[in-house]
N, C-alpha and C. Protein backbone atom coordinates (compact mmCIF):
# COMPACT_ATOMS: atom_id res chain seq x y z
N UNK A 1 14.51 6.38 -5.21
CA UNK A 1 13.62 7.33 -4.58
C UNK A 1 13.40 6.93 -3.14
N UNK A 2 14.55 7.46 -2.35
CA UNK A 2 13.81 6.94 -0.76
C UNK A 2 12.76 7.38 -0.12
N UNK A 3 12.72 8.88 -0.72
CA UNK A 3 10.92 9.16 -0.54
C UNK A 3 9.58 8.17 -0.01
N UNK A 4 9.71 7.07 -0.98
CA UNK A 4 8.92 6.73 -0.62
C UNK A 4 8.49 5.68 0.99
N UNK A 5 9.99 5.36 1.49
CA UNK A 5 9.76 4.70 3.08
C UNK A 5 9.08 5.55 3.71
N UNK A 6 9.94 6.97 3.79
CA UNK A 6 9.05 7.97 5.11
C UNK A 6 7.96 8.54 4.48
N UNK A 7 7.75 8.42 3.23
CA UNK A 7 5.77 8.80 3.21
C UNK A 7 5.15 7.84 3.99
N UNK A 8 5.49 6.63 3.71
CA UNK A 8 4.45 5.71 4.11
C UNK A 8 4.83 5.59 5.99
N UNK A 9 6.19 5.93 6.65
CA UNK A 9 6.65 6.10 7.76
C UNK A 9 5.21 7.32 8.38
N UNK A 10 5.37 8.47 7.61
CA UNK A 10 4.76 9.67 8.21
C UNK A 10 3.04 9.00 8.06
N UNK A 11 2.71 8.50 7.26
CA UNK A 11 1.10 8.20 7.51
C UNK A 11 1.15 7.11 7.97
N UNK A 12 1.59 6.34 8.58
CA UNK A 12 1.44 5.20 9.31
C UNK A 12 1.37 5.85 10.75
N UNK A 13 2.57 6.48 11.25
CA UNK A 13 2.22 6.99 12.42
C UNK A 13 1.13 8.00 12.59
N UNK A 14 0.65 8.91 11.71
CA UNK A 14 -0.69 9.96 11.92
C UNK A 14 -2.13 8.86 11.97
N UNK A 15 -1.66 8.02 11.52
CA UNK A 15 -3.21 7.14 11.76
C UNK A 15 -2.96 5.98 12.53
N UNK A 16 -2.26 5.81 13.49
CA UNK A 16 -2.00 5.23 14.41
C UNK A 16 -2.76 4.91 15.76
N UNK A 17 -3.40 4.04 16.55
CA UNK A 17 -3.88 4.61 17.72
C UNK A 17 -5.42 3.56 16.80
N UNK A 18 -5.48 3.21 16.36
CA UNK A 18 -7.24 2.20 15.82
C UNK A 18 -6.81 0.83 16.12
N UNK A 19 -7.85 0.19 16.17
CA UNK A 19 -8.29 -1.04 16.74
C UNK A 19 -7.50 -2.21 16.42
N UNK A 20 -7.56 -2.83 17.24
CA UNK A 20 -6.52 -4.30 16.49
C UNK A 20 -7.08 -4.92 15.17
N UNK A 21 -5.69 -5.31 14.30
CA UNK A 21 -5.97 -5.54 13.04
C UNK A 21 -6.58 -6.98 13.04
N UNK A 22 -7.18 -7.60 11.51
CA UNK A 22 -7.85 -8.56 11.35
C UNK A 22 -6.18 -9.88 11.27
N UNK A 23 -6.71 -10.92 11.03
CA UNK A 23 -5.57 -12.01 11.28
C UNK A 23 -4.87 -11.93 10.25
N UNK A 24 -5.21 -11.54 8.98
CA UNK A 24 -4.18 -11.75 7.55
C UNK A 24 -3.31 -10.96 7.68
N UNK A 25 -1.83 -11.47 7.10
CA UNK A 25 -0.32 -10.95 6.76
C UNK A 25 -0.43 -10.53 5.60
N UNK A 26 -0.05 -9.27 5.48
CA UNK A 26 0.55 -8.81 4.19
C UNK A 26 1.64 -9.41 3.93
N UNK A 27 1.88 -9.52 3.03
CA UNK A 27 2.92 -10.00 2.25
C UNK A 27 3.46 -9.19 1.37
N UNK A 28 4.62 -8.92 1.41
CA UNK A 28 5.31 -8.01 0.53
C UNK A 28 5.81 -8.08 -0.46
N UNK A 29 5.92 -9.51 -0.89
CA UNK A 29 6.18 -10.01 -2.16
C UNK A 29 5.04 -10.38 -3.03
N UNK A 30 3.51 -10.47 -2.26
CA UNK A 30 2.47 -9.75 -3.47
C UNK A 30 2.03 -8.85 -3.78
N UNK A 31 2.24 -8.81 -5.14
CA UNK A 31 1.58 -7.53 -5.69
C UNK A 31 0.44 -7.34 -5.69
N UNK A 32 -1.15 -8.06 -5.21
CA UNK A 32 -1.98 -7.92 -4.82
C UNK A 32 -1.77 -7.09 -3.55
N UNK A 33 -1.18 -7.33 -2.70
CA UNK A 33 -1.25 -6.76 -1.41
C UNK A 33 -0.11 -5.89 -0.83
N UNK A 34 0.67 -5.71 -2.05
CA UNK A 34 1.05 -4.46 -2.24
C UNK A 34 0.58 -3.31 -3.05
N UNK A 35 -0.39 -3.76 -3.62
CA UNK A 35 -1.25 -2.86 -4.38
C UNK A 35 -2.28 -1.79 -3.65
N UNK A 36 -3.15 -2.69 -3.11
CA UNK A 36 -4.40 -2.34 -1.63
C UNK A 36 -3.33 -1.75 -0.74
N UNK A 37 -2.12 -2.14 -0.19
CA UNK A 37 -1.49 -1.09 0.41
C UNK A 37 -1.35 0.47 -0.33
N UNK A 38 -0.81 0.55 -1.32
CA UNK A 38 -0.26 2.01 -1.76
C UNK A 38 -1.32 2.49 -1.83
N UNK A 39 -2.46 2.04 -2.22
CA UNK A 39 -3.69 2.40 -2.73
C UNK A 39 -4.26 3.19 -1.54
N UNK A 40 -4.54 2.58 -0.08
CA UNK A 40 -4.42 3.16 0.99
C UNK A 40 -4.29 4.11 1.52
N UNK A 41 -2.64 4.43 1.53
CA UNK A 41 -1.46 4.89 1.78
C UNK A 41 -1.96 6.45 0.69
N UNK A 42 -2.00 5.71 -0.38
CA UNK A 42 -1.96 7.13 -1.19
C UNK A 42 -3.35 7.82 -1.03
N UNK A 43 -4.12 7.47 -1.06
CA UNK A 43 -5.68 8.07 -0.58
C UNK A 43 -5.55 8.67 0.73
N UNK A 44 -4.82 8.29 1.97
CA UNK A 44 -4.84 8.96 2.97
C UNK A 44 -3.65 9.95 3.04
N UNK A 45 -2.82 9.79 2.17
CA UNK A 45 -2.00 11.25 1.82
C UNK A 45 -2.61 11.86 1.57
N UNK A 46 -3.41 12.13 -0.01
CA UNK A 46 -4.42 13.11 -0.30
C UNK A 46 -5.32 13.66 0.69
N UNK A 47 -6.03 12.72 1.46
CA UNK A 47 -6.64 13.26 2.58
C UNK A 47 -6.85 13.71 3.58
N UNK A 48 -5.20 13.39 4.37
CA UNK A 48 -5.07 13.95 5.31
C UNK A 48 -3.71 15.43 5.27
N UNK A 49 -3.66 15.68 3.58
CA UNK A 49 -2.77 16.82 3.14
C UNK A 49 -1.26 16.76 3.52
N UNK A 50 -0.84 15.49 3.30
CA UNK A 50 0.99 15.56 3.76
C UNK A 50 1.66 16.23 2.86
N UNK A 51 3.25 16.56 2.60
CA UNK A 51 3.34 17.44 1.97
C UNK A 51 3.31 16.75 0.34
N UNK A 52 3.19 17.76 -0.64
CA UNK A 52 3.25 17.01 -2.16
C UNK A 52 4.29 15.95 -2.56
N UNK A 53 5.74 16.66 -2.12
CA UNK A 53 6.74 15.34 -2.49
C UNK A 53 6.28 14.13 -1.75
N UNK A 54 5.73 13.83 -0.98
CA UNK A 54 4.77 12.47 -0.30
C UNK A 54 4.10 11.83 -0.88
N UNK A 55 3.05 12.98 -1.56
CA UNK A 55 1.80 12.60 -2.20
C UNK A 55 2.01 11.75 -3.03
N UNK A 56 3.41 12.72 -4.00
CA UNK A 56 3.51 12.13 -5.28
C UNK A 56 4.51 10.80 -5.05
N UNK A 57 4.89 10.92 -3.99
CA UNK A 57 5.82 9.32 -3.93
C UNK A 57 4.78 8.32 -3.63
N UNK A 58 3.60 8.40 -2.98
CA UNK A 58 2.75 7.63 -2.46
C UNK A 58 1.81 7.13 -3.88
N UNK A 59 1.63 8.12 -4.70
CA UNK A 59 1.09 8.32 -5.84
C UNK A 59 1.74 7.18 -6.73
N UNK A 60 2.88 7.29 -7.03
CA UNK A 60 3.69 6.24 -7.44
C UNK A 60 4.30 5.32 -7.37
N UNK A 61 4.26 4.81 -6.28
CA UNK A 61 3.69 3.80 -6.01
C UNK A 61 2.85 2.77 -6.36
N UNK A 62 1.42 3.42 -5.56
CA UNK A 62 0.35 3.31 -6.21
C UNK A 62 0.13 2.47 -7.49
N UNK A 63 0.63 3.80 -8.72
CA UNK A 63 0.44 3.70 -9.91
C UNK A 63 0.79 2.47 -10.42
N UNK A 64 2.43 1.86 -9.94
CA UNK A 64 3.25 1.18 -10.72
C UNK A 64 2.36 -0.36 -10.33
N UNK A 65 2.06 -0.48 -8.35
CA UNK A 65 1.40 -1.52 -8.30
C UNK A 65 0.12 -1.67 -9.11
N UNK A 66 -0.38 -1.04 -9.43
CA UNK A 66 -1.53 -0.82 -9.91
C UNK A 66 -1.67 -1.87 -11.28
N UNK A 67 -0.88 -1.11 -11.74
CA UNK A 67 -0.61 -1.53 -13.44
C UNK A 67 -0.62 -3.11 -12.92
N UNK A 68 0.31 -3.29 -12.16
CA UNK A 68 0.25 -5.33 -12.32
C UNK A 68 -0.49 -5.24 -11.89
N UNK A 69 -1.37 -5.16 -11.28
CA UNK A 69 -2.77 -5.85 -10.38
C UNK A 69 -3.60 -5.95 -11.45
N UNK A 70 -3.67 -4.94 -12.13
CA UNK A 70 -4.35 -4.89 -13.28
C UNK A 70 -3.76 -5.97 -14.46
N UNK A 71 -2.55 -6.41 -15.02
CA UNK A 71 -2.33 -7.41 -15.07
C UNK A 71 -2.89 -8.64 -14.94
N UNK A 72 -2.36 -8.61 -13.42
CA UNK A 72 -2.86 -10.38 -12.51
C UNK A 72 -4.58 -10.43 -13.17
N UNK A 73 -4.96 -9.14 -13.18
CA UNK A 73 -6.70 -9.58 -13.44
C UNK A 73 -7.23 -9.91 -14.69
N UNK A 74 -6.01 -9.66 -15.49
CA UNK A 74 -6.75 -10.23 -17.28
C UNK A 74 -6.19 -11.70 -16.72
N UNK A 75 -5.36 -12.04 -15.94
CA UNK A 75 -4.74 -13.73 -16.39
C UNK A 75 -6.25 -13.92 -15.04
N UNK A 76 -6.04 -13.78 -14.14
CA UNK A 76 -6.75 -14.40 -13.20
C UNK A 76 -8.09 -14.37 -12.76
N UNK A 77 -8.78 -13.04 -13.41
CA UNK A 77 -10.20 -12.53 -12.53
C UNK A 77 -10.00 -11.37 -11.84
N UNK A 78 -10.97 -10.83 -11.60
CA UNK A 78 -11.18 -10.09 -10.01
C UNK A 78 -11.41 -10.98 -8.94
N UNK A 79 -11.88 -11.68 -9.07
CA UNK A 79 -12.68 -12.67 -8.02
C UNK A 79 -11.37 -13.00 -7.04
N UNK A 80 -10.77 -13.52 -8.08
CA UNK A 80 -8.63 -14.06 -7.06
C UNK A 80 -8.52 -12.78 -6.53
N UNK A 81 -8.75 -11.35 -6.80
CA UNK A 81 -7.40 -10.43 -6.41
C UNK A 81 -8.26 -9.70 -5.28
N UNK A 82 -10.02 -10.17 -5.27
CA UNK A 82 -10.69 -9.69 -4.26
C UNK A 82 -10.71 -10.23 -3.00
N UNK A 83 -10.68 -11.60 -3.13
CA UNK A 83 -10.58 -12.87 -2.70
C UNK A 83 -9.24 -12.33 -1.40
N UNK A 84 -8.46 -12.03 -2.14
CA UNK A 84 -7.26 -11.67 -0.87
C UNK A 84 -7.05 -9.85 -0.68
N UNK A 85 -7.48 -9.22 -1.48
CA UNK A 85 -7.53 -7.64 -0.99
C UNK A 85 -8.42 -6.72 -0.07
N UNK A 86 -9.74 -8.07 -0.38
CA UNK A 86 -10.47 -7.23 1.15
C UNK A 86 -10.31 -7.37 2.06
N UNK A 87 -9.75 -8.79 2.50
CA UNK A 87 -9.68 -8.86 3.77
C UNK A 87 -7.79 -7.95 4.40
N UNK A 88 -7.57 -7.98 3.84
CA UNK A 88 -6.11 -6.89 3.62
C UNK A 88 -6.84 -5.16 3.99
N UNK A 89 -8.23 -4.65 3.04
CA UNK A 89 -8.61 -3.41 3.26
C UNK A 89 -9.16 -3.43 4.37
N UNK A 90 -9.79 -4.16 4.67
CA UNK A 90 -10.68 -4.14 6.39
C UNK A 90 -9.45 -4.04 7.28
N UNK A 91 -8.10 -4.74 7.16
CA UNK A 91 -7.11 -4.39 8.19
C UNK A 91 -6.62 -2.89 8.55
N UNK A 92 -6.59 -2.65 7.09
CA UNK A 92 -5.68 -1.41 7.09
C UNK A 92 -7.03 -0.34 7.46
N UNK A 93 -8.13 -0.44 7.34
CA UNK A 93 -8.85 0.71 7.66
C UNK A 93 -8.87 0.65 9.17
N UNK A 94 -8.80 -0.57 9.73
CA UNK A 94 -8.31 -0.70 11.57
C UNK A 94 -7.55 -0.69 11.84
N UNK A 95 -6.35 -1.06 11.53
CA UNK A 95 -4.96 -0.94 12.01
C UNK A 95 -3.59 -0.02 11.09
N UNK A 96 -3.75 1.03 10.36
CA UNK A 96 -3.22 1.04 9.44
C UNK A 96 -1.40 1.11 9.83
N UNK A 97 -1.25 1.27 11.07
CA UNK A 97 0.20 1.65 11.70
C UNK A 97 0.54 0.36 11.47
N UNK A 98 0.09 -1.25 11.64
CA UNK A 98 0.69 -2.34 11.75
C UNK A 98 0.69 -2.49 10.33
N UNK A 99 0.47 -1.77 9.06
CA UNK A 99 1.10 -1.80 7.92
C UNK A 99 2.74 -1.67 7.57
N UNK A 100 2.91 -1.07 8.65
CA UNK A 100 4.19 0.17 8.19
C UNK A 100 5.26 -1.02 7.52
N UNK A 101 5.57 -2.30 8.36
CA UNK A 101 6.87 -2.57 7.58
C UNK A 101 6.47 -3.01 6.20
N UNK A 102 4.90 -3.49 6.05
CA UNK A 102 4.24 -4.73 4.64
C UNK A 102 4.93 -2.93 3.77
N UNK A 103 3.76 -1.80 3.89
CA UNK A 103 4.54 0.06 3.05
C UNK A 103 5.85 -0.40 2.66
N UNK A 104 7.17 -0.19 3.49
CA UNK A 104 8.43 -0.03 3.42
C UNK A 104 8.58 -1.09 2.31
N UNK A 105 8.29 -2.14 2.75
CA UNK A 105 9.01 -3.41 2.39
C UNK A 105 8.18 -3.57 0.12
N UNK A 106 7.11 -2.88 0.43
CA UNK A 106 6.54 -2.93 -0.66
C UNK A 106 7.02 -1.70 -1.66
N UNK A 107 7.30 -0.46 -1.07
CA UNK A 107 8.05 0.87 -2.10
C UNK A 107 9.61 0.05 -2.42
N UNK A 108 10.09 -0.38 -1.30
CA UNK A 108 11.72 -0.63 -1.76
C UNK A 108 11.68 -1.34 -2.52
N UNK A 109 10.59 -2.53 -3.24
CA UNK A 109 10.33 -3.57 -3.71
C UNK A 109 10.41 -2.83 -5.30
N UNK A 110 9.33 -2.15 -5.26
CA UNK A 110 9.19 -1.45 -6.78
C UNK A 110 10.54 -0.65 -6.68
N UNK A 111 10.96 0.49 -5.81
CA UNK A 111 12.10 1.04 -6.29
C UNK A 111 13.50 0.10 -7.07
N UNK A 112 13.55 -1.25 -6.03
CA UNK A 112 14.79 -1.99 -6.61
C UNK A 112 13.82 -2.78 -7.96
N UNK A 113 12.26 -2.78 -8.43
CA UNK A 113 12.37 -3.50 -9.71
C UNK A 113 12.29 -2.44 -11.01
N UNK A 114 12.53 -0.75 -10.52
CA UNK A 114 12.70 -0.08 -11.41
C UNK A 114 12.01 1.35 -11.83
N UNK A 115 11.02 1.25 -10.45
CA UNK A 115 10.30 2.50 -10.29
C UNK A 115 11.05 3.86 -9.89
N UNK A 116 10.96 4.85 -10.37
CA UNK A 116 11.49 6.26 -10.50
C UNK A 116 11.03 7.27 -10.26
């Protein structure tokens, strides 16, 4: 589904232009912080009305990180997955354009582990 690079391409650049981000790296090989990304990503599709095939790629996304995060939290807590996702949400609500490659790098991630 390549869909999902240029959803997250097209809302990265419409919310572009906010304040410099906080010091933490996303990382694209966690699923914590690829989670708080789609999560993002897909809330500001819905909200700022991109077209549906977007939505729903952004949507799914979302979903698939979701499920492990939800995971990580029966082995680990909330406390661990808050511990590193807020300070990740305070970025992206200021900077959300300096997301764009953590987006890319996080859909191609689920697409190559099996998302559809």
């Amino acid at each position: 589904m390549r869909l999902f690079i240029p959803s997250f391409a097209v809302l990265a650049s419409v919310l572009a232009g906010c304040t410099p981000a906080e010091a933490i790296t996303p990382d694209a090989s966690n699923d914590v912080d690829c989670s708080v990304i789609a999560f993002y990503f897909n809330r500001e599709a819905a909200r700022l009305g991109v077209p549906e095939d977007q939505q729903r790629a952004t949507a799914a996304v979302h979903a698939w990180y979701s499920k492990r995060v939800h995971e990580i939290e029966a082995e680990r807590g909330l406390q661990a997955i808050e511990k590193r996702a807020d300070p990740l949400l305070v970025r992206l609500n200021r900077d959300p354009a300096s997301m764009l490659p953590a987006s890319s790098a996080c859909a191609e991630r689920a697409v190559r582990a099996g998302l559809r």
